[in-house]
N, C-alpha and C. Protein backbone atom coordinates (compact mmCIF):
# COMPACT_ATOMS: atom_id res chain seq x y z
N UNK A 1 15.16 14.44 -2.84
CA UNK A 1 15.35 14.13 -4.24
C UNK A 1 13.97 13.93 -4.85
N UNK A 2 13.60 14.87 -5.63
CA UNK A 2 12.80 14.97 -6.71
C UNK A 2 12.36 13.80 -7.73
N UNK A 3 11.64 12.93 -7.74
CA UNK A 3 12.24 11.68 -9.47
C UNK A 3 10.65 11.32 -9.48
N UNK A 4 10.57 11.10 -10.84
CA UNK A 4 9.30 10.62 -11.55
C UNK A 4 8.95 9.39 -11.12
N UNK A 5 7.92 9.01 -10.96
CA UNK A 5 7.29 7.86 -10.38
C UNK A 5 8.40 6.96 -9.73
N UNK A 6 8.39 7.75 -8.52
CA UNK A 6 8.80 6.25 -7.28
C UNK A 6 9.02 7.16 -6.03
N UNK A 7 8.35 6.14 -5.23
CA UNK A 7 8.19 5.90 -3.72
C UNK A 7 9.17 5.38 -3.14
N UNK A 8 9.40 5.85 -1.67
CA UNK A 8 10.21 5.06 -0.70
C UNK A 8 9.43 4.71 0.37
N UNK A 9 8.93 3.36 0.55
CA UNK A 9 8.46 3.08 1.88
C UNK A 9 9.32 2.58 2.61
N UNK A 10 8.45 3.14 3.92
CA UNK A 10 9.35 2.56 4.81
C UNK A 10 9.51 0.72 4.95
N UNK A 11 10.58 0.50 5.33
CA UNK A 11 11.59 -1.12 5.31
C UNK A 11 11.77 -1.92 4.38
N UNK A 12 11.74 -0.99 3.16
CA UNK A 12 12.26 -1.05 2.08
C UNK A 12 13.22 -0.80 1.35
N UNK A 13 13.71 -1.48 0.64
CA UNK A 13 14.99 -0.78 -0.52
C UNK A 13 14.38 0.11 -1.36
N UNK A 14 15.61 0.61 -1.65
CA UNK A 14 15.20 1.54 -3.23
C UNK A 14 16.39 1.52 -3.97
N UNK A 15 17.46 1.05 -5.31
CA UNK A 15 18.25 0.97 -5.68
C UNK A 15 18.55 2.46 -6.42
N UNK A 16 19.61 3.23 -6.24
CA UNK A 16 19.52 4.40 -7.03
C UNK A 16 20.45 4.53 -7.88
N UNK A 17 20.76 5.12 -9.21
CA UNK A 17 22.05 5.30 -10.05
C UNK A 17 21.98 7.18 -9.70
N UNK A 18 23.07 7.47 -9.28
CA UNK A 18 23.34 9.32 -8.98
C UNK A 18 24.04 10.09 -9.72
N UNK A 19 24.09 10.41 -10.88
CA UNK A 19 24.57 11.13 -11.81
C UNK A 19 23.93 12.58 -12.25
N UNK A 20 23.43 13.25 -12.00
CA UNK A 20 23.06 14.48 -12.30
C UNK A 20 23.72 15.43 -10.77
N UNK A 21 24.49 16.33 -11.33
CA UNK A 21 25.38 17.39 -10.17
C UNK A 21 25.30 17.60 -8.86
N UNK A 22 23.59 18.12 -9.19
CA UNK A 22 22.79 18.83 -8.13
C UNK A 22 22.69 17.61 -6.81
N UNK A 23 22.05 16.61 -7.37
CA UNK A 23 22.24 15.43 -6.37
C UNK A 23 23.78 14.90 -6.30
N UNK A 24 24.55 14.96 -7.17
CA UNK A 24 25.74 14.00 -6.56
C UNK A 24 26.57 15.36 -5.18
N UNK A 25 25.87 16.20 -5.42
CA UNK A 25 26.53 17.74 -3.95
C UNK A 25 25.27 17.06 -3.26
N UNK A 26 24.43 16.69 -3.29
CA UNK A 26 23.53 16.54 -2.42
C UNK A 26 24.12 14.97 -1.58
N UNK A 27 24.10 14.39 -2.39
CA UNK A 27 24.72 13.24 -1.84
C UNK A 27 26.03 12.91 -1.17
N UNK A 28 27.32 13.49 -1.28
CA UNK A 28 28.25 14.10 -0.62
C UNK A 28 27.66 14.56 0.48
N UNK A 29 26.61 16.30 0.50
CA UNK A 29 26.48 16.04 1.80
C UNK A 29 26.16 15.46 2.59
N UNK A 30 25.09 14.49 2.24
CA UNK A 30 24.37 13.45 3.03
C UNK A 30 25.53 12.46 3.91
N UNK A 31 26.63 12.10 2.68
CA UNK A 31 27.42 11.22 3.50
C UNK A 31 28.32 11.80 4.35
N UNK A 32 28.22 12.61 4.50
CA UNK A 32 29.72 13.71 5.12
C UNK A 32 28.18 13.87 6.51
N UNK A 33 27.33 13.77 6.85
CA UNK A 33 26.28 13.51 7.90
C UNK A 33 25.48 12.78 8.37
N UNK A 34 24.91 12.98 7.85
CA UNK A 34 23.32 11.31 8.72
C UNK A 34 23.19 10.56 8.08
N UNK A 35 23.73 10.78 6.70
CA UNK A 35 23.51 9.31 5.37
C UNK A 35 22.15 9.18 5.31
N UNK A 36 21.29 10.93 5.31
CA UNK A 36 19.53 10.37 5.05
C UNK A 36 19.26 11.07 3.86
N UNK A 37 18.24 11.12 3.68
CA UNK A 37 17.48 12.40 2.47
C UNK A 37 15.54 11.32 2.33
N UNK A 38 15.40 12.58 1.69
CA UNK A 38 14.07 12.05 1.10
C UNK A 38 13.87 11.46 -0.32
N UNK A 39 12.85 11.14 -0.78
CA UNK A 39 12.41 10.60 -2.22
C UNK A 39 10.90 11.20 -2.20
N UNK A 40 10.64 12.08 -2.86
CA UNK A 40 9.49 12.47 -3.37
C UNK A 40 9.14 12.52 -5.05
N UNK A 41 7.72 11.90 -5.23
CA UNK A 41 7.57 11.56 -6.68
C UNK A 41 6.75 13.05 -7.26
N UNK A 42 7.42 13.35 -8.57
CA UNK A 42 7.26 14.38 -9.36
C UNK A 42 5.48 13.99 -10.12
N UNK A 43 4.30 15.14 -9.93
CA UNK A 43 3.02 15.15 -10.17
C UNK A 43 3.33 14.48 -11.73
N UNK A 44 1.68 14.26 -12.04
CA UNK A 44 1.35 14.05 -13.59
C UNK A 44 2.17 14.78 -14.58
N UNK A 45 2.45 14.95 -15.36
CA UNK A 45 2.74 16.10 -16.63
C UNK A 45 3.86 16.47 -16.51
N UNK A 46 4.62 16.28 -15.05
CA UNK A 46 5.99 17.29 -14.76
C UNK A 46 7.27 16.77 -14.97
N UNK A 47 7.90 16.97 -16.27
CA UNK A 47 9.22 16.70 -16.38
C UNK A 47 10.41 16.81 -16.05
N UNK A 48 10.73 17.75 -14.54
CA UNK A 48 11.26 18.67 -14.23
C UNK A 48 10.85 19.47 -13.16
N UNK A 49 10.77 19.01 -11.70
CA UNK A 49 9.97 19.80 -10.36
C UNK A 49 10.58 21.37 -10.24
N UNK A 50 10.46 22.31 -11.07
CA UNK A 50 10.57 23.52 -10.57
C UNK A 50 10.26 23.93 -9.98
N UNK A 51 9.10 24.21 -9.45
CA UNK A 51 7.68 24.30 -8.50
C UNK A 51 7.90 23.76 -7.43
N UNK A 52 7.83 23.84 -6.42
CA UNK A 52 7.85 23.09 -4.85
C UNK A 52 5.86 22.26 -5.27
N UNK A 53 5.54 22.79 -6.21
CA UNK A 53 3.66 22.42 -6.01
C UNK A 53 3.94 21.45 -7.58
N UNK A 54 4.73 20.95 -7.84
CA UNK A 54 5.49 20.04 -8.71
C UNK A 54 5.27 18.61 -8.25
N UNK A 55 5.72 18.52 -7.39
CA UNK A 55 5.57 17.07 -6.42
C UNK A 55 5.21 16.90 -5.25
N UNK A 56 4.94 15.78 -4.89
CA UNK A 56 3.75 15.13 -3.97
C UNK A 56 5.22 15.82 -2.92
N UNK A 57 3.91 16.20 -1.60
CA UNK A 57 5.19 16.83 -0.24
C UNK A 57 4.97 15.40 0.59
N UNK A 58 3.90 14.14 0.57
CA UNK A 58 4.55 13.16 1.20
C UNK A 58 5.35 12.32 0.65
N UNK A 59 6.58 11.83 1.41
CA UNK A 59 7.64 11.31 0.52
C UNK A 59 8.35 10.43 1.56
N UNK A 60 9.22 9.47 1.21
CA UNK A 60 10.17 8.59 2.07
C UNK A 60 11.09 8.70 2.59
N UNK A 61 11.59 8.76 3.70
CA UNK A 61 12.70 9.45 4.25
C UNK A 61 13.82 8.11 4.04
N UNK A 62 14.85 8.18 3.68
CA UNK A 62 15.85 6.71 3.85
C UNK A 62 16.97 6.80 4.01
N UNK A 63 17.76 6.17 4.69
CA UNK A 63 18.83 6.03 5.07
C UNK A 63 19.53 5.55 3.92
N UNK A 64 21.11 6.20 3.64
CA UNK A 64 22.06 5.42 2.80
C UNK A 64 22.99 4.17 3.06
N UNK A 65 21.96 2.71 2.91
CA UNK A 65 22.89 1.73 3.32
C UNK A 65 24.47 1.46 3.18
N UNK A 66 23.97 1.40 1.71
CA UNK A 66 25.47 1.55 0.58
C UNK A 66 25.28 2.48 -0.18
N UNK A 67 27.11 2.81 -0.81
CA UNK A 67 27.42 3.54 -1.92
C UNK A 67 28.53 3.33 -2.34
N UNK A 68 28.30 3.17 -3.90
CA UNK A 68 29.70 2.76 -4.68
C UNK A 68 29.75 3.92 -5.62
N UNK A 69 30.91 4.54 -5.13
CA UNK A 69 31.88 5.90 -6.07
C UNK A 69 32.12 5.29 -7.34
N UNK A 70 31.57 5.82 -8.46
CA UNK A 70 32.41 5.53 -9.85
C UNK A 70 33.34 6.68 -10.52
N UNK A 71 33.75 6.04 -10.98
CA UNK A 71 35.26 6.85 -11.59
C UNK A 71 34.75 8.20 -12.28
N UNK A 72 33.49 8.02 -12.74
CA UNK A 72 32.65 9.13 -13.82
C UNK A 72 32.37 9.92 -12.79
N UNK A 73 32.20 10.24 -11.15
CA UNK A 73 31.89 11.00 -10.75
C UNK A 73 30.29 10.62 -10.12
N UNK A 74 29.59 9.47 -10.58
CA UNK A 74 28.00 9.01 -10.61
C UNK A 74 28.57 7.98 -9.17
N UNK A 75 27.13 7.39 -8.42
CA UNK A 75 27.37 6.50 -7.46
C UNK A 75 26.40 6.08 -8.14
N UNK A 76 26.34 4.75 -7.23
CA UNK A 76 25.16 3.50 -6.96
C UNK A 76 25.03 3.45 -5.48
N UNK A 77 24.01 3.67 -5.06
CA UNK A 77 23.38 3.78 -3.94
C UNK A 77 22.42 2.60 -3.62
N UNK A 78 22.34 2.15 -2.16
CA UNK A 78 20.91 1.61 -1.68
C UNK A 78 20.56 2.42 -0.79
N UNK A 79 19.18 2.74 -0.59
CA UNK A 79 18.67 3.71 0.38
C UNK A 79 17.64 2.67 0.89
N UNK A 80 17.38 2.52 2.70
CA UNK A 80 16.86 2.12 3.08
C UNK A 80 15.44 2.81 3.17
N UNK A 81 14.04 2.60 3.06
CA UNK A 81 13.08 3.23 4.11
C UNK A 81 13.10 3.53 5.47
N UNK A 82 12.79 4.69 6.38
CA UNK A 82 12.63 4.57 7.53
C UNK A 82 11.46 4.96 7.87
N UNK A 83 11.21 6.26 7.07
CA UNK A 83 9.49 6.79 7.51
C UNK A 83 8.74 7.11 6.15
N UNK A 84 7.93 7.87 6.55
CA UNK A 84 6.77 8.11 5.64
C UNK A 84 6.90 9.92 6.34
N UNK A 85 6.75 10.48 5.42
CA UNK A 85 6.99 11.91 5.80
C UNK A 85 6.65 12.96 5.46
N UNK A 86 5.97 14.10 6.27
CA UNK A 86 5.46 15.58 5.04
C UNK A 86 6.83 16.42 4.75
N UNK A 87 6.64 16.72 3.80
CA UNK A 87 7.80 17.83 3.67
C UNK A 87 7.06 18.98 3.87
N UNK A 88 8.06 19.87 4.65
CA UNK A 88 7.23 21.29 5.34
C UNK A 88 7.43 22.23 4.71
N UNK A 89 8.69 22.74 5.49
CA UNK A 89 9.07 24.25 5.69
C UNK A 89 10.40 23.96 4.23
N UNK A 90 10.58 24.43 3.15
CA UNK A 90 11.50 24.33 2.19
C UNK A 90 12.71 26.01 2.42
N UNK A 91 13.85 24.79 3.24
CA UNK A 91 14.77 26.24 3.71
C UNK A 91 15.78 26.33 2.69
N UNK A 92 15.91 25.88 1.72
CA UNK A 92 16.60 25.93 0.57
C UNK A 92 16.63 25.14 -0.94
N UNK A 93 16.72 26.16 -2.19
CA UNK A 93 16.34 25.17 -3.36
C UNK A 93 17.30 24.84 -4.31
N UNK A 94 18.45 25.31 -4.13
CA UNK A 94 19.13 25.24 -5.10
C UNK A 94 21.04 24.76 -4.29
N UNK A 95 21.10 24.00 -4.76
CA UNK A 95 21.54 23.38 -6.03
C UNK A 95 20.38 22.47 -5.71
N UNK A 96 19.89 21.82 -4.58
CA UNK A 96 18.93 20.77 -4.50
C UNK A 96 17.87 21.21 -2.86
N UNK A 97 17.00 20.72 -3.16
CA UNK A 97 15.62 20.85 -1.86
C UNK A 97 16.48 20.17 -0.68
N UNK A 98 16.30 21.27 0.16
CA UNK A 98 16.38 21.32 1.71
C UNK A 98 15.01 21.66 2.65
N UNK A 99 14.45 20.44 3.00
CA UNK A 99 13.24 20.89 3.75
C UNK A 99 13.09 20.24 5.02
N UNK A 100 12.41 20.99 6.00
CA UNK A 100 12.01 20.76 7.37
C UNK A 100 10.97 19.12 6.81
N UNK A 101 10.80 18.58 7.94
CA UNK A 101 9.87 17.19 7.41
C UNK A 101 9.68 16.86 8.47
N UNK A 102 8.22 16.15 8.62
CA UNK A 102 7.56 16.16 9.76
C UNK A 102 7.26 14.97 9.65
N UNK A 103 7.75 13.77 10.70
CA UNK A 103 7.14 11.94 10.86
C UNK A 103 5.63 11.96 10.18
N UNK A 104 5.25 11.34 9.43
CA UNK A 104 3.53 10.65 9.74
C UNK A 104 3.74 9.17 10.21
N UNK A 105 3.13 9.65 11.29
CA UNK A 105 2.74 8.23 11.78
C UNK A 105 1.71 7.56 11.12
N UNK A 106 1.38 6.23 11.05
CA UNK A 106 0.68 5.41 10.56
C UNK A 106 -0.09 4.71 12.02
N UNK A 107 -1.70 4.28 11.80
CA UNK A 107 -2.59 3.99 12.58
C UNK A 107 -2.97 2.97 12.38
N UNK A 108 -3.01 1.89 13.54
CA UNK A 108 -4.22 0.73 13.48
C UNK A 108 -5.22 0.67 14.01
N UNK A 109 -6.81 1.26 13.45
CA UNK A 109 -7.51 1.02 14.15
C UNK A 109 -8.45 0.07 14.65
N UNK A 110 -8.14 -1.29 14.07
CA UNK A 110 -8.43 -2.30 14.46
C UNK A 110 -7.20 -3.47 14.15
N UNK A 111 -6.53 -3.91 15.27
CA UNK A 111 -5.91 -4.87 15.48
C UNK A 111 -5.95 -6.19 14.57
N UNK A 112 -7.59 -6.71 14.69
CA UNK A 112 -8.11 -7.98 14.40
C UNK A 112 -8.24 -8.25 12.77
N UNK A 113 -8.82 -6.76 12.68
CA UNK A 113 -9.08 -6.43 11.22
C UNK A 113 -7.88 -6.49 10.77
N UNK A 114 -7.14 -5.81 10.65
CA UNK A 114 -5.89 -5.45 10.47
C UNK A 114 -5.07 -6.69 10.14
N UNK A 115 -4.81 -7.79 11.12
CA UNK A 115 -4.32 -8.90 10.48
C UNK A 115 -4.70 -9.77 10.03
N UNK A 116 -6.32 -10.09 9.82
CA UNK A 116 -7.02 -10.30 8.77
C UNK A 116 -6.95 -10.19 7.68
N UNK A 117 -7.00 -8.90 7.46
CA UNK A 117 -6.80 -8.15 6.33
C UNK A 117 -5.18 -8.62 5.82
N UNK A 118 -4.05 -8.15 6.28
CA UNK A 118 -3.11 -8.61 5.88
C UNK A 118 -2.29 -9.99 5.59
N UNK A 119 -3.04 -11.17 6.35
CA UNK A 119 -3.33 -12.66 6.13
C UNK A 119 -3.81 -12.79 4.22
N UNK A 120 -5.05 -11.80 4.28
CA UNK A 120 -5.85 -12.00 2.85
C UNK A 120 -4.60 -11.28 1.57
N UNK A 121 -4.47 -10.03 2.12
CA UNK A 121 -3.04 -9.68 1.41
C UNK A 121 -2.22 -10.99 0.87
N UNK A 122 -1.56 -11.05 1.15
CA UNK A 122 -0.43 -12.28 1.44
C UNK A 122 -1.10 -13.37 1.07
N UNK A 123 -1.94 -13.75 0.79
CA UNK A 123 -2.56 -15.22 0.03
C UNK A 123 -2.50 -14.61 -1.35
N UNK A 124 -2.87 -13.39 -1.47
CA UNK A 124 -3.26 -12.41 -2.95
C UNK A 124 -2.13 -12.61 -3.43
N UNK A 125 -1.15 -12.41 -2.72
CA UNK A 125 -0.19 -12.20 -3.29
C UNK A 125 1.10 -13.54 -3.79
N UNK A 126 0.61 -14.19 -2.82
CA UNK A 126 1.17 -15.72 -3.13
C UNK A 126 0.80 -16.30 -4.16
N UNK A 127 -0.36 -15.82 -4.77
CA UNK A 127 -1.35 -16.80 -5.59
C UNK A 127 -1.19 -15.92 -7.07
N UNK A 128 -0.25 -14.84 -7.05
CA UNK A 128 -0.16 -13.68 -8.27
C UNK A 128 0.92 -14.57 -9.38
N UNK A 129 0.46 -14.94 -10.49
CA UNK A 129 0.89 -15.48 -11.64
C UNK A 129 2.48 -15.00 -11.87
N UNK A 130 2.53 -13.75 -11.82
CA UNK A 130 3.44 -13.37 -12.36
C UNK A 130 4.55 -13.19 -11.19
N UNK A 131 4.26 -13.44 -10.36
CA UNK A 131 5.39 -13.17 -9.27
C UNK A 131 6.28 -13.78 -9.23
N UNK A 132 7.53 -13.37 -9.22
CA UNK A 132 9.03 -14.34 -9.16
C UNK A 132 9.52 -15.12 -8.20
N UNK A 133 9.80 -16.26 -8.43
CA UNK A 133 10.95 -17.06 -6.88
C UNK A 133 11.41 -15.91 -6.21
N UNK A 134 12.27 -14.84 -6.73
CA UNK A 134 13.27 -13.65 -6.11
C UNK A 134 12.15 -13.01 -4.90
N UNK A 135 10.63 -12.19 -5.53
CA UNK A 135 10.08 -11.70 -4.95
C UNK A 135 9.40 -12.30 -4.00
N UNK A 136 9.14 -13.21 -4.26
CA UNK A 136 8.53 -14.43 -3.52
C UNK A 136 9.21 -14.59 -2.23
N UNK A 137 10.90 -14.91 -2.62
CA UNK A 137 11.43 -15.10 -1.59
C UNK A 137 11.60 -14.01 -0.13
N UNK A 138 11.80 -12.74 -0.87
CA UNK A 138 12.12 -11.50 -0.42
C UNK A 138 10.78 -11.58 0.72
N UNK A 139 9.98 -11.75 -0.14
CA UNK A 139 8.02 -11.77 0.56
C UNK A 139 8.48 -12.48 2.08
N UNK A 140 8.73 -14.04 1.86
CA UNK A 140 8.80 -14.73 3.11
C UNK A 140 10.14 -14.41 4.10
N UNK A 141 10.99 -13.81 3.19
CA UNK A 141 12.32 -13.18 4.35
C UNK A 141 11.60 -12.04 5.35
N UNK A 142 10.83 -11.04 4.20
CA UNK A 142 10.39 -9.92 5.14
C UNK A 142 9.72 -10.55 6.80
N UNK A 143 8.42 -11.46 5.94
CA UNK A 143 7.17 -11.88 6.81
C UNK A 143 8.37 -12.45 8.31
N UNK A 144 9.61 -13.05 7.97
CA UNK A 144 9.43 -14.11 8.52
C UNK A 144 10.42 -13.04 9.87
N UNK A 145 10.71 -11.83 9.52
CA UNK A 145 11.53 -10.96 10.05
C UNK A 145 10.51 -9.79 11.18
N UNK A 146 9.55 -9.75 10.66
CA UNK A 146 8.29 -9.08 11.43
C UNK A 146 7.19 -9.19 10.40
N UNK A 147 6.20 -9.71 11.28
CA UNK A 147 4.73 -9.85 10.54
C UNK A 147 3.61 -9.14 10.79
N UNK A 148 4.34 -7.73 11.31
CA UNK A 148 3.15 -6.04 11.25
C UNK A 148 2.58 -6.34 10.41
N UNK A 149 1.37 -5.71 9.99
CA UNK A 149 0.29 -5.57 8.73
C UNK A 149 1.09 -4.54 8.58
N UNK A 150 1.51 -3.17 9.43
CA UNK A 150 2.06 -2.16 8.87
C UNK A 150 3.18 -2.63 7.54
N UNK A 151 3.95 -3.11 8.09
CA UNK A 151 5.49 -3.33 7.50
C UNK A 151 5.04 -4.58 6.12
N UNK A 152 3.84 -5.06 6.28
CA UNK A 152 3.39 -6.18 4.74
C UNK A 152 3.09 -5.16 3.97
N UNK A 153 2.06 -4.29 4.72
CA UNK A 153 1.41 -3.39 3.59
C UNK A 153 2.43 -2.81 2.82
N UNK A 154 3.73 -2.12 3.74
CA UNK A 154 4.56 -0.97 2.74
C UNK A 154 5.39 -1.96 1.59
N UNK A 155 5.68 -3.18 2.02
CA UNK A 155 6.55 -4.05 1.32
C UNK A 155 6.06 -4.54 0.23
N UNK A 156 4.69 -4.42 0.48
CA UNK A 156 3.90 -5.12 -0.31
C UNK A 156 3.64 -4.14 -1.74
N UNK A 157 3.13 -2.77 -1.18
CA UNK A 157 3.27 -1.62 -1.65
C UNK A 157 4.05 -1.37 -2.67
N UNK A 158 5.73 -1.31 -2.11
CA UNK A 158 6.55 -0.80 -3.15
C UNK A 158 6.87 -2.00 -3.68
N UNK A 159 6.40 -3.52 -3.70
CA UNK A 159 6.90 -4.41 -4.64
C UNK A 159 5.83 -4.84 -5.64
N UNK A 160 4.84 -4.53 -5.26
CA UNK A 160 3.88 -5.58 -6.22
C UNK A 160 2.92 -4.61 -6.64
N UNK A 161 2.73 -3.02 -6.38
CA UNK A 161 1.93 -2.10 -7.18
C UNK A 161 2.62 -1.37 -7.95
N UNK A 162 2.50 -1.52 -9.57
CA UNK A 162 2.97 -1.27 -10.35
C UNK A 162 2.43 0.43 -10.77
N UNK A 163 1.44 0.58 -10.76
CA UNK A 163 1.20 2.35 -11.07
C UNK A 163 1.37 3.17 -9.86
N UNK A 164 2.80 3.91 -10.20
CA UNK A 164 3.27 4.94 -9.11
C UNK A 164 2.47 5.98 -8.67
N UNK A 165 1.44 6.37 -9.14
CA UNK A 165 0.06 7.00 -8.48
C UNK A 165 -0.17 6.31 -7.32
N UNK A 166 -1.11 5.13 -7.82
CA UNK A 166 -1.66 4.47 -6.84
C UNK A 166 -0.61 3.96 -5.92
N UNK A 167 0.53 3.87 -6.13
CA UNK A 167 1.82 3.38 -5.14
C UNK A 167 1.95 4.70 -4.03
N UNK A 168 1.66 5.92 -4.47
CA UNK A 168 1.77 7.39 -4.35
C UNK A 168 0.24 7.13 -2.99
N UNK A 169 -0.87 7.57 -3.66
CA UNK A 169 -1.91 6.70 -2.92
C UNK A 169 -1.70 6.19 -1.22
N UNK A 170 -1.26 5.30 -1.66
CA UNK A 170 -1.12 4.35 -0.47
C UNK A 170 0.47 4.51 0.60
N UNK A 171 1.15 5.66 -0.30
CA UNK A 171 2.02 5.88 0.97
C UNK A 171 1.67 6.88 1.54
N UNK A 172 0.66 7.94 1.45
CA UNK A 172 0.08 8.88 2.19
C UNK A 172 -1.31 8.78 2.72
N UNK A 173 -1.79 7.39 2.64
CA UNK A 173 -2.95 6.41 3.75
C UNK A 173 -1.93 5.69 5.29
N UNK A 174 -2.68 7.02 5.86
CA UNK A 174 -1.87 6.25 7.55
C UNK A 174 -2.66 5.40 8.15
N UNK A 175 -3.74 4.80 7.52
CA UNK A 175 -4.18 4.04 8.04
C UNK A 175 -4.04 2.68 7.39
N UNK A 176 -3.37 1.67 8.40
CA UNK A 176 -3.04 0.36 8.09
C UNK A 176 -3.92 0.39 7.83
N UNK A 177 -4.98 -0.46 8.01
CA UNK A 177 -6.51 -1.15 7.28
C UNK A 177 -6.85 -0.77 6.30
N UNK A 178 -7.20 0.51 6.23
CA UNK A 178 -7.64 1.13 5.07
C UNK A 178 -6.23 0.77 3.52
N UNK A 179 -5.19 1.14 4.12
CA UNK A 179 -4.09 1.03 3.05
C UNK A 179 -4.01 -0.81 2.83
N UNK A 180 -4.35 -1.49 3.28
CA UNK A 180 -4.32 -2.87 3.51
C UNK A 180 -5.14 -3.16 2.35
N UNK A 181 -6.92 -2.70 2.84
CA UNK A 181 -8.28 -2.57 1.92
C UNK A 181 -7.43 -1.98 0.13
N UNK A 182 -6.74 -1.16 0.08
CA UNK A 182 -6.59 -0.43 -1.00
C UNK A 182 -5.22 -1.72 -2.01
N UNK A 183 -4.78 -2.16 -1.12
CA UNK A 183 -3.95 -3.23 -1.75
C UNK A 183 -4.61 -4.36 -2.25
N UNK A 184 -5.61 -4.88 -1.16
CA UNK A 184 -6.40 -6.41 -1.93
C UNK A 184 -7.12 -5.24 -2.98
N UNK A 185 -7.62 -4.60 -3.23
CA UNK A 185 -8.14 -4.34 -3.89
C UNK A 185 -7.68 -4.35 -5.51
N UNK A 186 -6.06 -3.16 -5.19
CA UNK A 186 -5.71 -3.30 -6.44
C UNK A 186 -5.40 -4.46 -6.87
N UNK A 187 -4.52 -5.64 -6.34
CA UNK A 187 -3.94 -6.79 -6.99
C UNK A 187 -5.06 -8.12 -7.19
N UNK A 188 -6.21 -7.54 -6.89
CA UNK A 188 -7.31 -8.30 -7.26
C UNK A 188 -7.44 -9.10 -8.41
């Protein structure tokens, strides 16, 4: 699925409303199989991914937690994160993108650094004016569920960086540290 600014990281939500055709056949098939698909965000300028060179090919792969059928024919969906992903080989485009997709793994190349770094995260982010009890809370459910730098960074990622570029950015940095570095940075 094609959509203008937004990311799926992985161990994350993504709330979706499904009303346009092409995806609600897409979504049928999904549930009638693996209950997965992707989320890839549509480039600068593009109203409309005609182009496979339209939108970013790294994108979020997620599982369909839930789905609620409405009478109109539209769902409400939650899609989980699971990976971070290239889209490859495109074996079909119509009614909606069917593509081969290849894992990216994500790297730590320093351990020490790494949860350093994500310690400093997580104060940044505790200490952010505008942040809500809700998000707040969500923050210490995640931490308190696994405390990877990997899994702060992506959470951190799709909740608290607001320009879907730079959100874009940092889900195609496989490197924890570095993507860590790029977060204190922005919420500075």
């Amino acid at each position: 699925m094609v959509l203008p600014e937004a990311q799926l990281f992985p161990n994350t939500l993504l709330p979706l409303y499904i009303f346009e055709e092409r995806y609600r056949a897409m979504l049928s098939h999904c549930l009638e199989r693996n209950r997965m698909f992707c989320i890839a965000m549509m480039k600068s300028g593009v109203s409309e991914a005609v182009d496979d060179n339209e939108f970013f090919h790294v994108a979020g792969l997620g599982l369909i937690r839930a789905c609620v059928g409405n009478p109109d024919g539209t769902s409400q969906l939650m899609l989980q994160g699971l990976a971070r992903v290239k889209l490859t080989n495109f074996i079909q485009h119509e009614p909606y993108r069917v593509a081969q997709v290849q894992e990216l793994k994500s790297t730590v190349c320093n351990q020490v650094e790494a949860d350093a770094l994500s310690t400093k995260l997580l104060e940044i982010c505790r200490d952010l004016k505008e942040t809500s009890n809700d998000l707040q809370g969500l923050l210490n459910k995640q931490l308190a569920q696994s405390p990877s730098p990997e899994i702060i960074s992506d959470f951190v990622a799709q909740a608290f960086v607001s320009d879907p570029f730079h959100r874009q950015e940092i889900l195609e940095e496989l490197s924890v540290n570095d993507r860590l570095r790029m977060l204190i940075q922005c919420l500075k």
